[in-house]
C-alpha atoms as a PDB file:
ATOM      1  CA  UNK A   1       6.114  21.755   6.509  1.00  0.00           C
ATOM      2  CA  UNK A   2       6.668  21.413   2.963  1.00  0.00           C
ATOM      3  CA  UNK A   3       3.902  20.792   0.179  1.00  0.00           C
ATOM      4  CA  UNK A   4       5.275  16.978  -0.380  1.00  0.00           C
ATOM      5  CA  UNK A   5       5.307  16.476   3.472  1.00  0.00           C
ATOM      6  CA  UNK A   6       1.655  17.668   3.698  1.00  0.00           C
ATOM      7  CA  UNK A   7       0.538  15.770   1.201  1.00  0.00           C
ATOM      8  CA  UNK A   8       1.985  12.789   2.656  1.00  0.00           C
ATOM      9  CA  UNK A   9       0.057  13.295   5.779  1.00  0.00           C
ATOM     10  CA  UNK A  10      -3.062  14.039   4.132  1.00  0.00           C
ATOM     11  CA  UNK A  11      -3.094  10.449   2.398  1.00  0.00           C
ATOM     12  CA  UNK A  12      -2.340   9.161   5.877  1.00  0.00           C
ATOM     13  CA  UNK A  13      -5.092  10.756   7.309  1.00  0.00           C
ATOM     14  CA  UNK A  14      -7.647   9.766   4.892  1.00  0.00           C
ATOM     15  CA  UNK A  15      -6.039   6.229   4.686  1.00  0.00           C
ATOM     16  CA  UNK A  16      -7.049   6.001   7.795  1.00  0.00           C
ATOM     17  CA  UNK A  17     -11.086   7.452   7.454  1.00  0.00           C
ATOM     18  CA  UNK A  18     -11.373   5.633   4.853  1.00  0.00           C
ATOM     19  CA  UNK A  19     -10.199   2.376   6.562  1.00  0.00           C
ATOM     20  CA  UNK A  20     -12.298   3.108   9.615  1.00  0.00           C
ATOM     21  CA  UNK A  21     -14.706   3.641   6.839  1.00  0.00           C
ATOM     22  CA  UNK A  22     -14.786   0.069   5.363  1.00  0.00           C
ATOM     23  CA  UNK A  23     -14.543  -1.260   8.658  1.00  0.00           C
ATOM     24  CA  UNK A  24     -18.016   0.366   9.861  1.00  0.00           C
ATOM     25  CA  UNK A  25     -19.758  -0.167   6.940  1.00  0.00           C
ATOM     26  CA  UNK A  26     -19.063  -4.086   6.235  1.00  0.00           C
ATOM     27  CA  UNK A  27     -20.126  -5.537  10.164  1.00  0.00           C
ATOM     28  CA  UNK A  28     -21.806  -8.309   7.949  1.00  0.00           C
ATOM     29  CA  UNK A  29     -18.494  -9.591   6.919  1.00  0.00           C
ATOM     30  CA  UNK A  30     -17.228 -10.677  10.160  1.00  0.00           C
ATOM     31  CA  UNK A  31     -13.703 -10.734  10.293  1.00  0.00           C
ATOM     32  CA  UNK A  32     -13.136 -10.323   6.704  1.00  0.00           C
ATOM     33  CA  UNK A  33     -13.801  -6.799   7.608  1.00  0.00           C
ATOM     34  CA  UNK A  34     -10.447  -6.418   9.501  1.00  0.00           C
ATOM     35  CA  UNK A  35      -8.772  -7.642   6.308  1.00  0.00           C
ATOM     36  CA  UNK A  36     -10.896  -4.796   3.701  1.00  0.00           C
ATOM     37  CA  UNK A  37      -9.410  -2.072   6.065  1.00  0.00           C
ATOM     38  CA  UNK A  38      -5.867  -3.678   6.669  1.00  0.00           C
ATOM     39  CA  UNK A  39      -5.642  -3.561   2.484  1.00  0.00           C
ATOM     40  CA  UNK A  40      -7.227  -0.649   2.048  1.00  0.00           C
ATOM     41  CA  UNK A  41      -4.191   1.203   4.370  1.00  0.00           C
ATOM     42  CA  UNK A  42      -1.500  -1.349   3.106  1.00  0.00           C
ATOM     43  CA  UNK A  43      -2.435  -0.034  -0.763  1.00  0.00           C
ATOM     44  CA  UNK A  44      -2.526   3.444   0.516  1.00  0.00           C
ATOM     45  CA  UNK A  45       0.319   3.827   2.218  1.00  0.00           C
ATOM     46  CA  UNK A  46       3.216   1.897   0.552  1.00  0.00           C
ATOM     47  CA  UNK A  47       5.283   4.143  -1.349  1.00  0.00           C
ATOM     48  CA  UNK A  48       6.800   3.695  -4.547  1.00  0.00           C
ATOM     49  CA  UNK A  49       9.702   5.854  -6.105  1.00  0.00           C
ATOM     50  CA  UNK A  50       8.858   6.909  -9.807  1.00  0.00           C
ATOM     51  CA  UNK A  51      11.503   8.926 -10.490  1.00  0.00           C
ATOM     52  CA  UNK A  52      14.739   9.196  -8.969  1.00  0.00           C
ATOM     53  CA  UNK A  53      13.832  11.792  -6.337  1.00  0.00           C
ATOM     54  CA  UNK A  54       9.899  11.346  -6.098  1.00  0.00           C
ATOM     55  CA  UNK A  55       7.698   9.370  -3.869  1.00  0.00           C
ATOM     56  CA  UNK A  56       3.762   8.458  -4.507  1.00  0.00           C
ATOM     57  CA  UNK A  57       1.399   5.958  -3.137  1.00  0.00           C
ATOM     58  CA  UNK A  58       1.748   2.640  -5.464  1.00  0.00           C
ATOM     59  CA  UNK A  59      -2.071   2.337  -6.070  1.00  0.00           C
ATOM     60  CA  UNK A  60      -1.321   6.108  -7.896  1.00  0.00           C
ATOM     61  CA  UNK A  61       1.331   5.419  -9.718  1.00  0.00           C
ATOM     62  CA  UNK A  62      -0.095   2.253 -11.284  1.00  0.00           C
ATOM     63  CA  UNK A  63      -3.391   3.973 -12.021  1.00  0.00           C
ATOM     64  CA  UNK A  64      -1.476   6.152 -13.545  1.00  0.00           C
ATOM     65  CA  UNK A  65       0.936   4.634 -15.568  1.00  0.00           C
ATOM     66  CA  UNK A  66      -1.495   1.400 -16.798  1.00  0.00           C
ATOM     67  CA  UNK A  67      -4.385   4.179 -17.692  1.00  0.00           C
ATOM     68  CA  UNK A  68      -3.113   7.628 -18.101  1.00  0.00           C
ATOM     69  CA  UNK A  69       0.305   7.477 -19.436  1.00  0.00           C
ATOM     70  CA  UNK A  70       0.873   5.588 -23.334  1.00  0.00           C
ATOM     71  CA  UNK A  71       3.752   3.139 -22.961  1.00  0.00           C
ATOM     72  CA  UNK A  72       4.902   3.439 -19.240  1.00  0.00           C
ATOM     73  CA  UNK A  73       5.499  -0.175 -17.574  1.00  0.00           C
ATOM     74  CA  UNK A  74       3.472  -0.457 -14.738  1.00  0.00           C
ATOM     75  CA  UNK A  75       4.519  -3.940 -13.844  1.00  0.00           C
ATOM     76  CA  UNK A  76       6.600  -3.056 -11.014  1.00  0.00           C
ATOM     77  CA  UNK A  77       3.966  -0.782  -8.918  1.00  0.00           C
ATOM     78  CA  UNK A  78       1.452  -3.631  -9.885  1.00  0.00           C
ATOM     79  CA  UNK A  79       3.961  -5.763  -8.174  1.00  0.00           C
ATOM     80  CA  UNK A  80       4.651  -4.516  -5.193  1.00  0.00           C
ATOM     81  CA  UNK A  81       0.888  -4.272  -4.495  1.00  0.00           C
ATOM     82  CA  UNK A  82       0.334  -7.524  -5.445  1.00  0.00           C
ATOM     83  CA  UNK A  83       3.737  -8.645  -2.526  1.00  0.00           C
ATOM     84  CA  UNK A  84       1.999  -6.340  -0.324  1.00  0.00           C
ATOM     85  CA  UNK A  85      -1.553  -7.350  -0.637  1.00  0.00           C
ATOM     86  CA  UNK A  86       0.104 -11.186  -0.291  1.00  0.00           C
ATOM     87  CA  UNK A  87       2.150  -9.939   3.209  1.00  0.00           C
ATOM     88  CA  UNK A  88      -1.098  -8.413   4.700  1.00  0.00           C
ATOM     89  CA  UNK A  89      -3.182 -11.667   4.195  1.00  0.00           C
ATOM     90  CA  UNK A  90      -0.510 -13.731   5.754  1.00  0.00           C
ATOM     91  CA  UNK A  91      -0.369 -11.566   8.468  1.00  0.00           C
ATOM     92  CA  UNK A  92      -4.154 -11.944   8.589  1.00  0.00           C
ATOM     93  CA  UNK A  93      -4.014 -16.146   8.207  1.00  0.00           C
ATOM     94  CA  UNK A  94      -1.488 -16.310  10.958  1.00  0.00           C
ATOM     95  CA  UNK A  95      -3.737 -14.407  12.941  1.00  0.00           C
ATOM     96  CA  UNK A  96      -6.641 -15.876  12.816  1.00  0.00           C
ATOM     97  CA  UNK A  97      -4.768 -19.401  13.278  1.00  0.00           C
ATOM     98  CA  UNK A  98      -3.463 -18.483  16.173  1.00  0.00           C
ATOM     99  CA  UNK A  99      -6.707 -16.552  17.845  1.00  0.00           C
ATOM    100  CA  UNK A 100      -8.358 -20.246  16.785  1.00  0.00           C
ATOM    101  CA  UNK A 101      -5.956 -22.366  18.459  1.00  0.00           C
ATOM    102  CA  UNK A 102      -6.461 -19.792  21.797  1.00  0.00           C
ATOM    103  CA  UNK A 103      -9.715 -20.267  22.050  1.00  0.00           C
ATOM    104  CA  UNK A 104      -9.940 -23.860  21.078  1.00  0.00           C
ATOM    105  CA  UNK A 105      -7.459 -23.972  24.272  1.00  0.00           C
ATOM    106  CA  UNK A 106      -9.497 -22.135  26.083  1.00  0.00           C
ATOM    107  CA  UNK A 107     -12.832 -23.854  25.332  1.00  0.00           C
ATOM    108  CA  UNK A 108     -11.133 -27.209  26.754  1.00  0.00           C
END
C-alpha cells in the first residue's frame, strides 16, 4: 500500500470516529444529530484535486489555501463544500419528509 493510499484510509477511518463521535455526544439534538455526522463525513471525505496529479480532502485544501498560503484562490474548494454541504441537507429534508408522511400514514 502506498503512503497516499494509507493516508487516504486513515482520513476514512477517523471520518468515521469522529462522525460516530458527534453522533454520541449530541443525543439532545434529536435528529439534527444524524445531519452533524452526515456533514462531518461529507466534508471529510470529498476530494478535491489541487494540482494536476494530487488529491486532498476539500476542508484541507481550503484551510489551507484561505489561511496558510498568500494569494491562492480558494473559491473553488469553498465551493464544492458549500454544493456538498447543500446535497447532504437535501438528502436529509427528503428524508425526514418522507419518514413524516410514513408515520402520519401509519398513525391513521
Amino acid at each position: 500500500m502506498t503512503g497516499y493510499a494509507l493516508a487516504w484510509l486513515v482520513l476514512v477511518v477517523s471520518a468515521v470516529a469522529v462522525a460516530a463521535l458527534v453522533f454520541v455526544v449530541t443525543p439532545r439534538w434529536g435528529r439534527l444529530r444524524y445531519l452533524a455526522a452526515a456533514v462531518v463525513l461529507a466534508w471529510s471525505l470529498t476530494p478535491f484535486r489541487f494540482d494536476g496529479e494530487h488529491w486532498a480532502p476539500a476542508f484541507a485544501v481550503a484551510i489551507f489555501r484561505l489561511f496558510l498560503e498568500d494569494g491562492a484562490d480558494a473559491r473553488p474548494s469553498v465551493f464544492l463544500l458549500g454544493s456538498v454541504t447543500a446535497m447532504v441537507l437535501a438528502v436529509y429534508l427528503v428524508v425526514g419528509i418522507v419518514l413524516a408522511a410514513v408515520k402520519r400514514r401509519r398513525d391513521k
